[in-house]
C-alpha atoms as a PDB file:
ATOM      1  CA  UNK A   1      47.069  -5.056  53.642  1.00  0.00           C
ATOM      2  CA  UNK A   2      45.622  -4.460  57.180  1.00  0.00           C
ATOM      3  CA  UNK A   3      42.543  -1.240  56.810  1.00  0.00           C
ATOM      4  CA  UNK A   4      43.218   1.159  59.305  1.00  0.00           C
ATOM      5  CA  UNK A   5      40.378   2.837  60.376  1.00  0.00           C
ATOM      6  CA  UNK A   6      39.662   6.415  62.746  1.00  0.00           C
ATOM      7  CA  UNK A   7      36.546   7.563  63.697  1.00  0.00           C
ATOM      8  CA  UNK A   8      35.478  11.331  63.209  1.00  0.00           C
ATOM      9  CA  UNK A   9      31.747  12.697  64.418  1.00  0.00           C
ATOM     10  CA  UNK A  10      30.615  12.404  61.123  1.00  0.00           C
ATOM     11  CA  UNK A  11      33.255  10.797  58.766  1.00  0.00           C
ATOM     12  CA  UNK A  12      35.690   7.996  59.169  1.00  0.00           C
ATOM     13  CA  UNK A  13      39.181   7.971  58.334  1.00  0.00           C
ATOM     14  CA  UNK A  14      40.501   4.874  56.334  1.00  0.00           C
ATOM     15  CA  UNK A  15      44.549   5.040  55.788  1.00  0.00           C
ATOM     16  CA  UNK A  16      44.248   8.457  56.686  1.00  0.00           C
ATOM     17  CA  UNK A  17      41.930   9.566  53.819  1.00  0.00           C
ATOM     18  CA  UNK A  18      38.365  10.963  54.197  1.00  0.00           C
ATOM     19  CA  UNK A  19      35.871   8.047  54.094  1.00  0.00           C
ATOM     20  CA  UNK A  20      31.978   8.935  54.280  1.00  0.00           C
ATOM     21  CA  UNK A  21      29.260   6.342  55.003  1.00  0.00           C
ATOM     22  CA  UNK A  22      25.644   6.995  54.815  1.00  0.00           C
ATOM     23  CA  UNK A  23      22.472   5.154  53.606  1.00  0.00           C
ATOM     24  CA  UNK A  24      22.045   7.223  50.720  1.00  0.00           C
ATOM     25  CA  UNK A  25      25.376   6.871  49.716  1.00  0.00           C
ATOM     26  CA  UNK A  26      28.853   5.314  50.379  1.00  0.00           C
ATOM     27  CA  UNK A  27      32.220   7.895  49.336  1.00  0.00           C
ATOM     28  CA  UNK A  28      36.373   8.119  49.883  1.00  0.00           C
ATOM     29  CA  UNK A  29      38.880  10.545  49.656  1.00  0.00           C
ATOM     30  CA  UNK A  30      36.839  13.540  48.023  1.00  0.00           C
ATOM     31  CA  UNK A  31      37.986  17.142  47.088  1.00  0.00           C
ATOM     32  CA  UNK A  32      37.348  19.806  49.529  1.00  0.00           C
ATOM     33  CA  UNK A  33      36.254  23.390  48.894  1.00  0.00           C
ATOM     34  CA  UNK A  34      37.403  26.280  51.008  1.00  0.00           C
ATOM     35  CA  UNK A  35      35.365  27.264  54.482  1.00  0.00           C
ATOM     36  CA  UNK A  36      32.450  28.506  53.716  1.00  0.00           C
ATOM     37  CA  UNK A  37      31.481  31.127  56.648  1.00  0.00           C
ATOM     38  CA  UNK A  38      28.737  34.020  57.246  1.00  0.00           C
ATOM     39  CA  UNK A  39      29.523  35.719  60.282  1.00  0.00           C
ATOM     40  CA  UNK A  40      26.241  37.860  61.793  1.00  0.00           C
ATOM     41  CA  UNK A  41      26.340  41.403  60.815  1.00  0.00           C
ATOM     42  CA  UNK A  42      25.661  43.181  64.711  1.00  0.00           C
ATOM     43  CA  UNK A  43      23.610  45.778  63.235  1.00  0.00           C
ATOM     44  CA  UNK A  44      21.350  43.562  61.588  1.00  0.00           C
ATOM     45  CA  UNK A  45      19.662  40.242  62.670  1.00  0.00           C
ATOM     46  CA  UNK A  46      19.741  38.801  58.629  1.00  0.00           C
ATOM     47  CA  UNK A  47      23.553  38.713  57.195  1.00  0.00           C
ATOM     48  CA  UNK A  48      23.540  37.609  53.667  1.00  0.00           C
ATOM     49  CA  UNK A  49      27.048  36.703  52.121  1.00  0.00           C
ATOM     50  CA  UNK A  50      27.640  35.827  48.853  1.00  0.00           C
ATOM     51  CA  UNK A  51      31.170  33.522  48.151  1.00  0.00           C
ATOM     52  CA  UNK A  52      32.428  31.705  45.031  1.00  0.00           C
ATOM     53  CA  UNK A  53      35.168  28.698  44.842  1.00  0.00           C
ATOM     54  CA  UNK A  54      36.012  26.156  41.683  1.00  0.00           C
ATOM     55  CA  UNK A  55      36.599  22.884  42.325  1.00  0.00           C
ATOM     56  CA  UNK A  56      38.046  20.942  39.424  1.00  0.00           C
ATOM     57  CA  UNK A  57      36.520  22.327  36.379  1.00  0.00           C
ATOM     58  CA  UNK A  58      33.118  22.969  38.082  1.00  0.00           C
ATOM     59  CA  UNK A  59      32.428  26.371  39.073  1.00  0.00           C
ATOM     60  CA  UNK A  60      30.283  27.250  42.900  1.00  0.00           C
ATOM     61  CA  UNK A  61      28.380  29.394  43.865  1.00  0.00           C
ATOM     62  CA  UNK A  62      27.176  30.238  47.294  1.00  0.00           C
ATOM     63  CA  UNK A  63      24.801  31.901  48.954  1.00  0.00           C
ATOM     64  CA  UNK A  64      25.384  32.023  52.764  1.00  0.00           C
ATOM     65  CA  UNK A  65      22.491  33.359  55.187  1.00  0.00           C
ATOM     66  CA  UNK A  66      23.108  34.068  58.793  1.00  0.00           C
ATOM     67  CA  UNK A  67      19.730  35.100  60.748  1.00  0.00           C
ATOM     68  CA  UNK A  68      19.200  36.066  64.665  1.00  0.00           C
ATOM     69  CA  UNK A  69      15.781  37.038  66.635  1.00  0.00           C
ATOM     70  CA  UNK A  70      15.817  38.079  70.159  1.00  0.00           C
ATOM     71  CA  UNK A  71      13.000  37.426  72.555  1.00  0.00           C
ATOM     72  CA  UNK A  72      12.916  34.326  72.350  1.00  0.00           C
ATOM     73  CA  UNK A  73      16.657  33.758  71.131  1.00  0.00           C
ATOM     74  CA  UNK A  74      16.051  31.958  68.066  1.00  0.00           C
ATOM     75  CA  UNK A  75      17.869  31.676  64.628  1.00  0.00           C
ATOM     76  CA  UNK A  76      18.871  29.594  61.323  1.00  0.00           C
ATOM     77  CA  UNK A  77      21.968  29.476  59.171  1.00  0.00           C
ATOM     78  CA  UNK A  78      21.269  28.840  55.607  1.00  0.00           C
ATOM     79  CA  UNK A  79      23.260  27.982  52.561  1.00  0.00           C
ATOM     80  CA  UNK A  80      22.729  27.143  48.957  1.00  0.00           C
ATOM     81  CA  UNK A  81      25.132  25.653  47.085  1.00  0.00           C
ATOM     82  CA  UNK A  82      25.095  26.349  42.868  1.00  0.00           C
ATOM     83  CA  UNK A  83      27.294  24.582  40.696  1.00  0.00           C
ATOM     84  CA  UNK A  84      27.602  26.003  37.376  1.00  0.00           C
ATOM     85  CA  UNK A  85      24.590  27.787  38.163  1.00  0.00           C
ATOM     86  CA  UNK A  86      22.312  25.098  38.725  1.00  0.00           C
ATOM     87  CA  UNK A  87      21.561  24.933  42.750  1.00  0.00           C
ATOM     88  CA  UNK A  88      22.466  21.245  44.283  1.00  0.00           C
ATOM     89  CA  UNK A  89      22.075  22.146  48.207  1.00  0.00           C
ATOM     90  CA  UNK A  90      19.577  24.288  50.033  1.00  0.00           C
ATOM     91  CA  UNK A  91      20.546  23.338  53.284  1.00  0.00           C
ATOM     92  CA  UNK A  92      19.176  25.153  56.696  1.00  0.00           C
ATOM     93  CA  UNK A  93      19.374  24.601  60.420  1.00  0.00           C
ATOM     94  CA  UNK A  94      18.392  26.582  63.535  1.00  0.00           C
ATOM     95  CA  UNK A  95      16.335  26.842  66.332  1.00  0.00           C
ATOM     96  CA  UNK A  96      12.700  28.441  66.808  1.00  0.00           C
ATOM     97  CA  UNK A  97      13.523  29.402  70.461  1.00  0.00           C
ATOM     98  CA  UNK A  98      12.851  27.343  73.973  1.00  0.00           C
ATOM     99  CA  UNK A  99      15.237  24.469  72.709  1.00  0.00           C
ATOM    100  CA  UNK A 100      13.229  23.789  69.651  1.00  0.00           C
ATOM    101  CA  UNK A 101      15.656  23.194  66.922  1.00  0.00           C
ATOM    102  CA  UNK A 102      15.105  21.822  63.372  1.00  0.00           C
ATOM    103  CA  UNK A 103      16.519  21.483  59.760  1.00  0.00           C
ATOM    104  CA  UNK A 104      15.253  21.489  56.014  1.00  0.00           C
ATOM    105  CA  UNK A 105      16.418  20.995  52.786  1.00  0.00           C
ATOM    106  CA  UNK A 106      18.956  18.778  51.273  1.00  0.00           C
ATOM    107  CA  UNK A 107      22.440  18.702  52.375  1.00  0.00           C
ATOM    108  CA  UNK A 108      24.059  16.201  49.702  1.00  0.00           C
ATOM    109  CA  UNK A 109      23.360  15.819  45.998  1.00  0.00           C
ATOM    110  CA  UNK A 110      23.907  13.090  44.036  1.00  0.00           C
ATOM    111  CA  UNK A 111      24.663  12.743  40.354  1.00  0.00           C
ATOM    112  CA  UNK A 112      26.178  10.466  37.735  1.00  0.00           C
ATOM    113  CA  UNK A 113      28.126   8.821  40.351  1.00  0.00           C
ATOM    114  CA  UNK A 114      29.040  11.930  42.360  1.00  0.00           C
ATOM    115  CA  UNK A 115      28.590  13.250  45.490  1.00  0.00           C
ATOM    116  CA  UNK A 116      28.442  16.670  46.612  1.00  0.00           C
ATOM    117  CA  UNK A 117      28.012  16.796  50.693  1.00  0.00           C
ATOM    118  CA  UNK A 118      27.657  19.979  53.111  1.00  0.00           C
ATOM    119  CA  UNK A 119      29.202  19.583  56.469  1.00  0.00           C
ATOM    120  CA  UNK A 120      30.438  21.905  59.253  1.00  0.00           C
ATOM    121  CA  UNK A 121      34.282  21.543  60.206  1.00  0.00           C
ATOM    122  CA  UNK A 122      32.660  20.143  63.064  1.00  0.00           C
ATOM    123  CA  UNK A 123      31.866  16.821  61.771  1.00  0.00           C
ATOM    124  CA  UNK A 124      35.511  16.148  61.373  1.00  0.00           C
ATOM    125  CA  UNK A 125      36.023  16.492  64.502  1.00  0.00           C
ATOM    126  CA  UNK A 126      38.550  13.301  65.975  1.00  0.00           C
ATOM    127  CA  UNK A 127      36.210  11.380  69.237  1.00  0.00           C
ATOM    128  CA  UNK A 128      38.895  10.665  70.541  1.00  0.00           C
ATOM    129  CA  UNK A 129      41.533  13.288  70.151  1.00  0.00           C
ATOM    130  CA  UNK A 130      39.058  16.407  69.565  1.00  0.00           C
ATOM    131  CA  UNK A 131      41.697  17.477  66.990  1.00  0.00           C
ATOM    132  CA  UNK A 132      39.817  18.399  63.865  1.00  0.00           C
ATOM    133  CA  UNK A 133      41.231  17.067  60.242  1.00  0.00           C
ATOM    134  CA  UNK A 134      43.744  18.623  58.444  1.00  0.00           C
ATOM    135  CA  UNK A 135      43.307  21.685  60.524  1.00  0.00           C
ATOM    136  CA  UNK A 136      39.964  22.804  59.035  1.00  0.00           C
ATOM    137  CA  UNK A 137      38.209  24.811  60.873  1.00  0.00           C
ATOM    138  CA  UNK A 138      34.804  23.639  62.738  1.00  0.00           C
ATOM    139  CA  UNK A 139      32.947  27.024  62.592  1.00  0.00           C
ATOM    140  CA  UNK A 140      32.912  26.999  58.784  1.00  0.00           C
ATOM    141  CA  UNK A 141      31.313  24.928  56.397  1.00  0.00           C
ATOM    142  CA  UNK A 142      32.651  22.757  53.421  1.00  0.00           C
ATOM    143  CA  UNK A 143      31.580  21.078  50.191  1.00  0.00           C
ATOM    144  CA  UNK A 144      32.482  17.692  49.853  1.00  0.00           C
ATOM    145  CA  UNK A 145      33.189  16.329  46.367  1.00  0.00           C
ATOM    146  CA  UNK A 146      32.917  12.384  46.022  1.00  0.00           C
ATOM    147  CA  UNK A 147      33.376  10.578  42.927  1.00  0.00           C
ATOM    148  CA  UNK A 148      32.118   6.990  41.931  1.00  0.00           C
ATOM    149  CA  UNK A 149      30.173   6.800  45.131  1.00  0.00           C
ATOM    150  CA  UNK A 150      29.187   3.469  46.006  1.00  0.00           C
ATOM    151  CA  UNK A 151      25.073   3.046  47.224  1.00  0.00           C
ATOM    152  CA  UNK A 152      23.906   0.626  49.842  1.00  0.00           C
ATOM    153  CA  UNK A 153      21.877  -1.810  49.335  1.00  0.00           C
ATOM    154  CA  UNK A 154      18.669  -1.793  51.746  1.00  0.00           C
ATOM    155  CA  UNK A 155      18.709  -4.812  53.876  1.00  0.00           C
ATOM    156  CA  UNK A 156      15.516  -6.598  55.281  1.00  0.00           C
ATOM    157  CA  UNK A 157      14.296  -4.022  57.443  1.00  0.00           C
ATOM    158  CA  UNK A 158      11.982  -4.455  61.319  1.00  0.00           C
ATOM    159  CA  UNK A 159       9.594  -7.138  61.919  1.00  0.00           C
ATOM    160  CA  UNK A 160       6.317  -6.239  61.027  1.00  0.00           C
ATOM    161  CA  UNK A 161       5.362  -6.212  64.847  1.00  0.00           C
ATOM    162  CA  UNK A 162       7.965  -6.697  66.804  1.00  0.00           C
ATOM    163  CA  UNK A 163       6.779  -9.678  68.890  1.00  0.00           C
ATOM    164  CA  UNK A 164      10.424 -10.789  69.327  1.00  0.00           C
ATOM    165  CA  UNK A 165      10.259  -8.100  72.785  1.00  0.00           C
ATOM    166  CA  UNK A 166       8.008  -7.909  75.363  1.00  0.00           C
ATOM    167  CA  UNK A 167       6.454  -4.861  76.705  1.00  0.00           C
ATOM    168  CA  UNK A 168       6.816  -4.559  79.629  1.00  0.00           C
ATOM    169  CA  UNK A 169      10.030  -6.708  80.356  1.00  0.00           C
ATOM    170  CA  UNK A 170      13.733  -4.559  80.647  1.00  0.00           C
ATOM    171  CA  UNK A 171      15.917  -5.980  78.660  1.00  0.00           C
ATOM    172  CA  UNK A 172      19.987  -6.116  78.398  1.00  0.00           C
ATOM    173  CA  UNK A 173      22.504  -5.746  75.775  1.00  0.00           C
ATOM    174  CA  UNK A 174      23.371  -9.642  75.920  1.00  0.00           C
ATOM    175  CA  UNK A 175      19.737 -10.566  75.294  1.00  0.00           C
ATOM    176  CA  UNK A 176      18.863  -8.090  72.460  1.00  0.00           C
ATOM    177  CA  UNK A 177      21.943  -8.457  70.846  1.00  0.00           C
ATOM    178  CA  UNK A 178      20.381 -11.735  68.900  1.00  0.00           C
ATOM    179  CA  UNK A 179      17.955  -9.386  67.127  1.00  0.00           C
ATOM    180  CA  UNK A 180      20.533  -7.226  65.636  1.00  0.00           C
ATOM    181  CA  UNK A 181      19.223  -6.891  62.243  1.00  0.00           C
ATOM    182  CA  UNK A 182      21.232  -5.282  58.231  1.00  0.00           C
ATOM    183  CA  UNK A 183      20.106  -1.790  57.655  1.00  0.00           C
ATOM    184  CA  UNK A 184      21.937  -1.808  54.731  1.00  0.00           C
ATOM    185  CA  UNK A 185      25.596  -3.132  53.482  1.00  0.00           C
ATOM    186  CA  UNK A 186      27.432  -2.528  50.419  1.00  0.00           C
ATOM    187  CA  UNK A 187      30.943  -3.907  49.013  1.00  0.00           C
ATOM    188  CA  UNK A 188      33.188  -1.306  48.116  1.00  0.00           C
ATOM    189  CA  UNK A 189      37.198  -1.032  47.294  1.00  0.00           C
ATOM    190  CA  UNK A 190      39.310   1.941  48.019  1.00  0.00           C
ATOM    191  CA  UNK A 191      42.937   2.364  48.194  1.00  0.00           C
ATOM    192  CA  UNK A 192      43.056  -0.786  46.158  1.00  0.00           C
ATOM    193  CA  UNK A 193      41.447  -2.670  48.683  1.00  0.00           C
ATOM    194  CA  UNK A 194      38.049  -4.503  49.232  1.00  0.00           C
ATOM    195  CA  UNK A 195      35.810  -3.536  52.155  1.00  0.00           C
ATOM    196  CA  UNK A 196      32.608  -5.021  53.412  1.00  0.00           C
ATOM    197  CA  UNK A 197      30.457  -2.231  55.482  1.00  0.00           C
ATOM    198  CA  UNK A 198      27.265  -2.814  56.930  1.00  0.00           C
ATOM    199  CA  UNK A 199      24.772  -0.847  59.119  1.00  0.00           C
ATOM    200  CA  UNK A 200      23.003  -2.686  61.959  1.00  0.00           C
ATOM    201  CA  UNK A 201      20.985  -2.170  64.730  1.00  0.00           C
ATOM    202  CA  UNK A 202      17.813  -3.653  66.983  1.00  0.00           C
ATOM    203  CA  UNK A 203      14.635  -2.871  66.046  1.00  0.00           C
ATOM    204  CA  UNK A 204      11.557  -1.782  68.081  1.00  0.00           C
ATOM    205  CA  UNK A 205      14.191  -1.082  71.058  1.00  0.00           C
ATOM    206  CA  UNK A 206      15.188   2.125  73.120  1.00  0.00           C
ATOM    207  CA  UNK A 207      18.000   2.234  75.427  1.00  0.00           C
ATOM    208  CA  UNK A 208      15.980   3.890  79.060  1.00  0.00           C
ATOM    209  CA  UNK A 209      19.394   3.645  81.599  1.00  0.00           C
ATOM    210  CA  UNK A 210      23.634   4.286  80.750  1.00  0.00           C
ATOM    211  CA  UNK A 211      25.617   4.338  83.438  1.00  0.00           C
ATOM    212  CA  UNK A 212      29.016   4.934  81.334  1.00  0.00           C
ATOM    213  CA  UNK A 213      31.345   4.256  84.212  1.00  0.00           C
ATOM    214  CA  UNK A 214      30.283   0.333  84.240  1.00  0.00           C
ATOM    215  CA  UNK A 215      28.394   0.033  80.925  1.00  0.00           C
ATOM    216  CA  UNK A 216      25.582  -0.907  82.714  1.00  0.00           C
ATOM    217  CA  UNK A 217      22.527  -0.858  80.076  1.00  0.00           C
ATOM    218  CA  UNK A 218      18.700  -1.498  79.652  1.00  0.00           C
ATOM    219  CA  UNK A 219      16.468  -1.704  76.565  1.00  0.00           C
ATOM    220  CA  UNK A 220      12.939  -1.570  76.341  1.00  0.00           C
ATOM    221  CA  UNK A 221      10.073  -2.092  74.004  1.00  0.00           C
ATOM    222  CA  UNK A 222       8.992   0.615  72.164  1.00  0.00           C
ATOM    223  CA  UNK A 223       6.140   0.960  69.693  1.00  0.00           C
ATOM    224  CA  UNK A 224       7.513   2.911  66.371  1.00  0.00           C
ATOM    225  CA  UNK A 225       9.619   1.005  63.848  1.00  0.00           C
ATOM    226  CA  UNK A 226      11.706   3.992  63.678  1.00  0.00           C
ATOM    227  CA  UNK A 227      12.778   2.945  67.217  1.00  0.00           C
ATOM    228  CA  UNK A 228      15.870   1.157  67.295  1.00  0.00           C
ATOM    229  CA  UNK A 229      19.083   0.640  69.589  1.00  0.00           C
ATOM    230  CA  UNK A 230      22.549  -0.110  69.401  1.00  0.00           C
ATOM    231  CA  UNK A 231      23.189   0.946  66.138  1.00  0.00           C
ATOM    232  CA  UNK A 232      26.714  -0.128  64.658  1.00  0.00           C
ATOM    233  CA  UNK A 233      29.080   0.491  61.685  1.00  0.00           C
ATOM    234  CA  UNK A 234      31.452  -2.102  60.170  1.00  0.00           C
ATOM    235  CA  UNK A 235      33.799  -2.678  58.319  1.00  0.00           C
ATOM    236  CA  UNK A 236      34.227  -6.164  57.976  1.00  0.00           C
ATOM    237  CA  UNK A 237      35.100  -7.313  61.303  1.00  0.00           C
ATOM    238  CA  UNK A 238      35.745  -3.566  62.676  1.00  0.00           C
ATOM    239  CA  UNK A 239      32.812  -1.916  64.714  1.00  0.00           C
ATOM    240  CA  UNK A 240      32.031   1.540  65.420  1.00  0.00           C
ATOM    241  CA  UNK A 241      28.935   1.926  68.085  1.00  0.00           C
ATOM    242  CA  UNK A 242      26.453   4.969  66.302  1.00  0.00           C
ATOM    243  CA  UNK A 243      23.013   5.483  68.462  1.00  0.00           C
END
């Protein structure tokens, strides 16, 4: 049977079912929990909400914090996620004003071969349509509830110092495509089927120019392992491009 495959912002879809693919962890077709939402209170620049929801024979609790300072505009949203009274996410994101934004906390929990993610509707938004799925709606947040998750395995990661590049040289998708290196890559099988994904990029490389109407690209040489261009998702000989 041919895999069909979609691309969301932060999911895929495979056969039209939810697929999520991570380093931490590798999960299809979970159970969602209903939006999860704290709208700011105008009179006050801290809005705490507290919300419940069940999701098989698990109880949730969560508690939803919405904050807002003028002068300069800065904020966070903040939610932590219990489950049976035991918190599994403290998630929070915001900015501290001038374009300075950041984020804390865990926003996925594994356990015995489950998966509990927090995403925005956002994230399931279509590239290439902008339609989001199953009508969910992208100012709210979700829990995401995968079962007999699948995790990577860690492939050989960057050369110790990156001699493969020079410096001071620019450098094109054709010639640093070689270097592609495995991330990580797992075998899983969903939907009854059997699915090799792998994450690749190249290391100790930065793209500096994109013009998008010709795909005309340079790479340089950058100093930090954590450095790394053309990132790519597959599943087996399907590619999705993820800088």
């Amino acid at each position: 049977m041919e895999n069909k495959f979609k691309e969301l912002c932060d999911f895929y879809l495979l056969d039209g079912k939810l697929l999520y693919v991570s380093r931490e962890f590798i999960g299809f077709d979970p159970v969602i929990s209903k939006g999860l939402s704290c709208e700011r209170n105008k009179k006050s620049n801290t809005t705490i909400k507290l919300d419940e929801f069940k999701l098989g024979d698990s109880s949730f609790n969560a508690i939803l914090t919405n904050h807002i300072s003028w002068g300069p505009l800065s904020g966070y949203r903040r939610a932590e996620i219990l489950r049976n009274g035991r918190t599994i996410i403290n998630y929070e994101h915001g900015g501290m004003g001038h374009g300075s934004n950041y984020c804390k906390g865990n926003y996925f929990h594994l356990e015995n071969g489950n998966a509990f993610l927090l995403k925005n509707g956002y994230a399931l938004r279509d590239v290439s349509t902008g339609k989001i799925y199953s009508n969910l709606n992208h100012d709210n947040d979700y829990l995401f509830w995968f079962k007999d998750v699948v995790i990577p395995i860690a492939g050989k990661l960057w050369p110790v110092d990156g001699s493969a590049l020079d410096y001071d040289k620019i450098y094109h998708r054709a010639e640093i495509e070689p270097l592609r290196q495995i991330q990580w890559d797992a075998h899983v099988n969903f939907n009854s089927q059997h699915i090799y994904i792998k994450k690749t990029a190249v290391p100790y490389c930065w793209q500096t120019l994109w013009e998008s109407a010709n795909k005309y690209e340079e790479f340089k040489r950058m100093d930090q392992e954590g450095f790394r261009a053309l990132g790519r998702i597959e599943f087996n000989d399907i590619g999705f491009e993820r800088y």
